[in-house]
Protein backbone atom coordinates (compact mmCIF):
# COMPACT_ATOMS: atom_id res chain seq x y z
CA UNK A 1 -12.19 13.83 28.61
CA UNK A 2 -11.72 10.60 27.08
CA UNK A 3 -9.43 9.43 29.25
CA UNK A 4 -12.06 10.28 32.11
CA UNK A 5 -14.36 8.13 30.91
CA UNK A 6 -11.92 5.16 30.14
CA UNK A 7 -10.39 5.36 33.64
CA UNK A 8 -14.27 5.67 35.21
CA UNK A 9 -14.63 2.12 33.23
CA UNK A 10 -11.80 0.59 34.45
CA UNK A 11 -12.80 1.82 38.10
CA UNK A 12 -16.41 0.53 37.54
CA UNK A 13 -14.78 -2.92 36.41
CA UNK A 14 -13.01 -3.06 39.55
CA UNK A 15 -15.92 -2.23 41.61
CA UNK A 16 -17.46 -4.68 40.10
CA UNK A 17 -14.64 -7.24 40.77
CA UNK A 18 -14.17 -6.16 43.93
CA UNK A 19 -18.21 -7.24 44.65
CA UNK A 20 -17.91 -10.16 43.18
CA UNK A 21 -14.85 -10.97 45.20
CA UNK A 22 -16.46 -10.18 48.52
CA UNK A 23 -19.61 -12.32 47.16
CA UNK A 24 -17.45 -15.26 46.52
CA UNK A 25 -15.24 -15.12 49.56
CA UNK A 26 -18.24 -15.07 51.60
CA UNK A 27 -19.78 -17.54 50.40
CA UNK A 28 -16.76 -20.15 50.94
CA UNK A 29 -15.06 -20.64 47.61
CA UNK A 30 -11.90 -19.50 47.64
CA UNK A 31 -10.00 -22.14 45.62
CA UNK A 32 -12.74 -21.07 43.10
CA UNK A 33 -12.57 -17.35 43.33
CA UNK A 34 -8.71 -18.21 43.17
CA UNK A 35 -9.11 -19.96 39.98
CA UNK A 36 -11.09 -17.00 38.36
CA UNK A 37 -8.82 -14.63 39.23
CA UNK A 38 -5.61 -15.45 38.03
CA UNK A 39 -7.28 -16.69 34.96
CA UNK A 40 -9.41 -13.22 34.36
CA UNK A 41 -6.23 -11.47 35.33
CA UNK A 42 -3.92 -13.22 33.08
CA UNK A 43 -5.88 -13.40 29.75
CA UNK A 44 -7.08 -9.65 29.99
CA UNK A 45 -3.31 -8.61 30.16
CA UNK A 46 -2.68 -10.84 27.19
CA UNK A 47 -5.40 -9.19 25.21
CA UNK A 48 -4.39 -5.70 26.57
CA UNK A 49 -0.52 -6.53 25.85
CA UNK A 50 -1.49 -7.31 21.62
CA UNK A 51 -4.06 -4.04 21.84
CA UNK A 52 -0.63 -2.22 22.57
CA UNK A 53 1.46 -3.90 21.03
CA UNK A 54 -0.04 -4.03 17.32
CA UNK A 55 -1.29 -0.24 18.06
CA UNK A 56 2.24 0.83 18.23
CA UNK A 57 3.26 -1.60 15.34
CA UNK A 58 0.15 0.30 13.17
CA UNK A 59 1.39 3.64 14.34
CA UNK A 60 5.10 2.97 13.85
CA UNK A 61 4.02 1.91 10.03
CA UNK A 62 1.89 5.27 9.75
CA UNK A 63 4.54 7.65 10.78
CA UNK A 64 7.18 5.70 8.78
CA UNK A 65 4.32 6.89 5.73
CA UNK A 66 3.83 2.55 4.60
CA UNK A 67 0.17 3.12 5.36
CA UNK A 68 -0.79 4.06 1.76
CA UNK A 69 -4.90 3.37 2.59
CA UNK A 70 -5.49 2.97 -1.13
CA UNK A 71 -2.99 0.31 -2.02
CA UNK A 72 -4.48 -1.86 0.85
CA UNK A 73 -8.11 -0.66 0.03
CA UNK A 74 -7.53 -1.56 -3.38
CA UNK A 75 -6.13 -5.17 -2.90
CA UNK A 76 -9.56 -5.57 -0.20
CA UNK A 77 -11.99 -4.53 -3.13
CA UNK A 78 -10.57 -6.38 -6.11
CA UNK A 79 -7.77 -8.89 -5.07
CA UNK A 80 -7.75 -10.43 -8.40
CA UNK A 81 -7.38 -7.16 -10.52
CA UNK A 82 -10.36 -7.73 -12.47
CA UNK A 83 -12.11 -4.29 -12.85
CA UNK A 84 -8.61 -2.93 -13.25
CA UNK A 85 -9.27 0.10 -15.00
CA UNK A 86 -5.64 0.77 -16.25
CA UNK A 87 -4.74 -1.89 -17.70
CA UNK A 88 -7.39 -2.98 -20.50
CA UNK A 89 -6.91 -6.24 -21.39
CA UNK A 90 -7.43 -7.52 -24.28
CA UNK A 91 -9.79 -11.09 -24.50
CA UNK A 92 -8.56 -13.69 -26.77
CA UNK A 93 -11.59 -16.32 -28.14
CA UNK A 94 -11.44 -19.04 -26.42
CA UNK A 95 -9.59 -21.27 -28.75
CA UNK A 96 -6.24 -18.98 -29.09
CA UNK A 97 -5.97 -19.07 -25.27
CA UNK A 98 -2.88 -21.61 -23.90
CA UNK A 99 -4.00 -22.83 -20.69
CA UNK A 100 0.08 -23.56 -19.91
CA UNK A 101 0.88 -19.81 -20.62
CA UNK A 102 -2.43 -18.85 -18.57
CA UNK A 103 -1.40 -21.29 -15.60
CA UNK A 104 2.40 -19.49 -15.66
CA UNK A 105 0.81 -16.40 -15.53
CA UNK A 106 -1.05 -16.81 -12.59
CA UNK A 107 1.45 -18.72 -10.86
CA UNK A 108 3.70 -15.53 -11.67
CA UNK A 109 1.27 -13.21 -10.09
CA UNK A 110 0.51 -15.45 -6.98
CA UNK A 111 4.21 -15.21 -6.33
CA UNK A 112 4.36 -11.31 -6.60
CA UNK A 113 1.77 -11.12 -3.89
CA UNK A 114 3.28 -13.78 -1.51
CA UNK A 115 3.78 -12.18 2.19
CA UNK A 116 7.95 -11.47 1.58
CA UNK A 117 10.71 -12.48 4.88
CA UNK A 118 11.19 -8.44 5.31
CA UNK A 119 7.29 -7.79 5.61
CA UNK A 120 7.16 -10.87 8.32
CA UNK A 121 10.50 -9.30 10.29
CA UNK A 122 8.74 -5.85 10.35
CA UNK A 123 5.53 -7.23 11.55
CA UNK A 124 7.28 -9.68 14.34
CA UNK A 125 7.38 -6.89 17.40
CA UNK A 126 3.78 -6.91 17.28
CA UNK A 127 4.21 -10.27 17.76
CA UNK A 128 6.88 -10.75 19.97
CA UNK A 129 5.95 -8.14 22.30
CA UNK A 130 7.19 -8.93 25.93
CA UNK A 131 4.06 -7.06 27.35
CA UNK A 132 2.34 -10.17 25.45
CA UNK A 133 4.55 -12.78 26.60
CA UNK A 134 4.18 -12.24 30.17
CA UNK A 135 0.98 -12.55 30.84
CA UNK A 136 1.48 -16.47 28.69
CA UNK A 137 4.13 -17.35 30.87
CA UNK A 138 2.21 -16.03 34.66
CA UNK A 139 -1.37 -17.67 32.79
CA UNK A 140 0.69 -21.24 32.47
CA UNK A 141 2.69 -21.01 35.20
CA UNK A 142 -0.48 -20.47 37.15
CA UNK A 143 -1.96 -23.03 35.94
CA UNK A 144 0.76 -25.39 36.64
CA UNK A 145 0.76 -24.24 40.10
CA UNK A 146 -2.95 -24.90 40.77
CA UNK A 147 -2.93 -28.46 38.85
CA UNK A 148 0.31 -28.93 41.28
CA UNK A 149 -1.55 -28.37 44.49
CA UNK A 150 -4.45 -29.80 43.08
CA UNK A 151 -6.47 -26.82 43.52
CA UNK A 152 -7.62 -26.68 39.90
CA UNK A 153 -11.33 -25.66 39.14
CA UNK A 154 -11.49 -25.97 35.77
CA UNK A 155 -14.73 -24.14 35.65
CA UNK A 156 -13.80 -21.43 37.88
CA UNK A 157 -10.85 -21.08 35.61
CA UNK A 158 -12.58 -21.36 31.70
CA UNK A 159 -14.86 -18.79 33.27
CA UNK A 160 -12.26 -16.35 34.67
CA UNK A 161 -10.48 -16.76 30.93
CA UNK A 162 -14.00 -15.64 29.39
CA UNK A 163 -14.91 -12.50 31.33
CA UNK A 164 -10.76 -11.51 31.28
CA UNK A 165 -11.46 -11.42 27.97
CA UNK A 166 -15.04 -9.84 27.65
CA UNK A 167 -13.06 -7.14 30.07
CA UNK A 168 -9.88 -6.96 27.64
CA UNK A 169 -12.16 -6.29 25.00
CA UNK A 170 -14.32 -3.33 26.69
CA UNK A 171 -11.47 -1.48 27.81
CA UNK A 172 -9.22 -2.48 24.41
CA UNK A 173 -12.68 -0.42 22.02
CA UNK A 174 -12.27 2.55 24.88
CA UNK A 175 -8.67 2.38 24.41
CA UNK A 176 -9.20 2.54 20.47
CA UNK A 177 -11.67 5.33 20.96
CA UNK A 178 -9.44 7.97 22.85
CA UNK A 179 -6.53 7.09 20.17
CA UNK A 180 -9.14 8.83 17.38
């Protein structure tokens, strides 16, 4: 059922495209109309391509059982340990404290927390995703090739980049929806 209401909104985006294309090919603006489109088409593939691609990277983690919830819920509600319930810590007065011992200390724990090289390797195919790359190298190459012929509307073009987006970004909380 979900997935009968996400394709009706992808087919009522296209109708609406479609309109909009008719609209603006009447009305005599093609190098315009060609500006939005390659620009709407190319950034709401790039938005689509990281939906997907950090979706799988998220469910990849889950299965593999690294999502412990409370580990990251507890860093979110007290990063700096302070109502940390285990560990009761004793105050010194103010006078017995050694602000070089206190400064190690924290410069200790900051270090413990730093993102490691192995947690930045297993996050990279989110990153490097080719389904994210593609749509880069067709929305500069298209760009290139409009500046080239010197058919560039810039505004045609920012706009087309904003409602690819605002599209991306519809279909993307659908797409999130029927994976609940």
């Amino acid at each position: 059922m979900m997935m009968r209401m996400m394709r009706n909104l992808i087919l009522r985006l296209l109708l609406v495209q479609l309109v909009f294309v008719i609209f603006v090919l009447v009305s005599g603006y093609w190098y315009w109309l060609l500006n939005f489109e390659l620009a709407f088409f190319a950034s709401m593939f790039i938005i689509m391509g990281s939906f997907s691609g950090y979706k799988r990277l998220v469910q990849r983690r889950l299965d593999s059982g690294e999502g412990e919830e409370s580990i990251y819920l507890d860093k979110i509600e007290d990063p700096y340990e302070l109502y940390d319930e285990d560990e009761k810590k004793e105050e010194k007065p103010v006078e017995e404290l050694d602000l070089r011992q206190v400064v190690k200390e924290e410069k200790q724990r900051l270090k413990a927390n730093k993102q490691t090289f192995k947690k930045t390797i297993k996050s990279a195919p989110g990153l490097f995703s080719p389904w994210r790359f593609l749509p880069y190298i067709f929305l500069v190459l298209s760009f290139i090739a409009l500046n080239n012929n010197h058919i560039l509307d810039l505004s045609g073009f920012l706009i087309g980049l904003a409602f690819g987006i605002a599209a991306a970004v519809l279909i993307g909380t659908k797409w999130i929806k029927t994976a609940e």
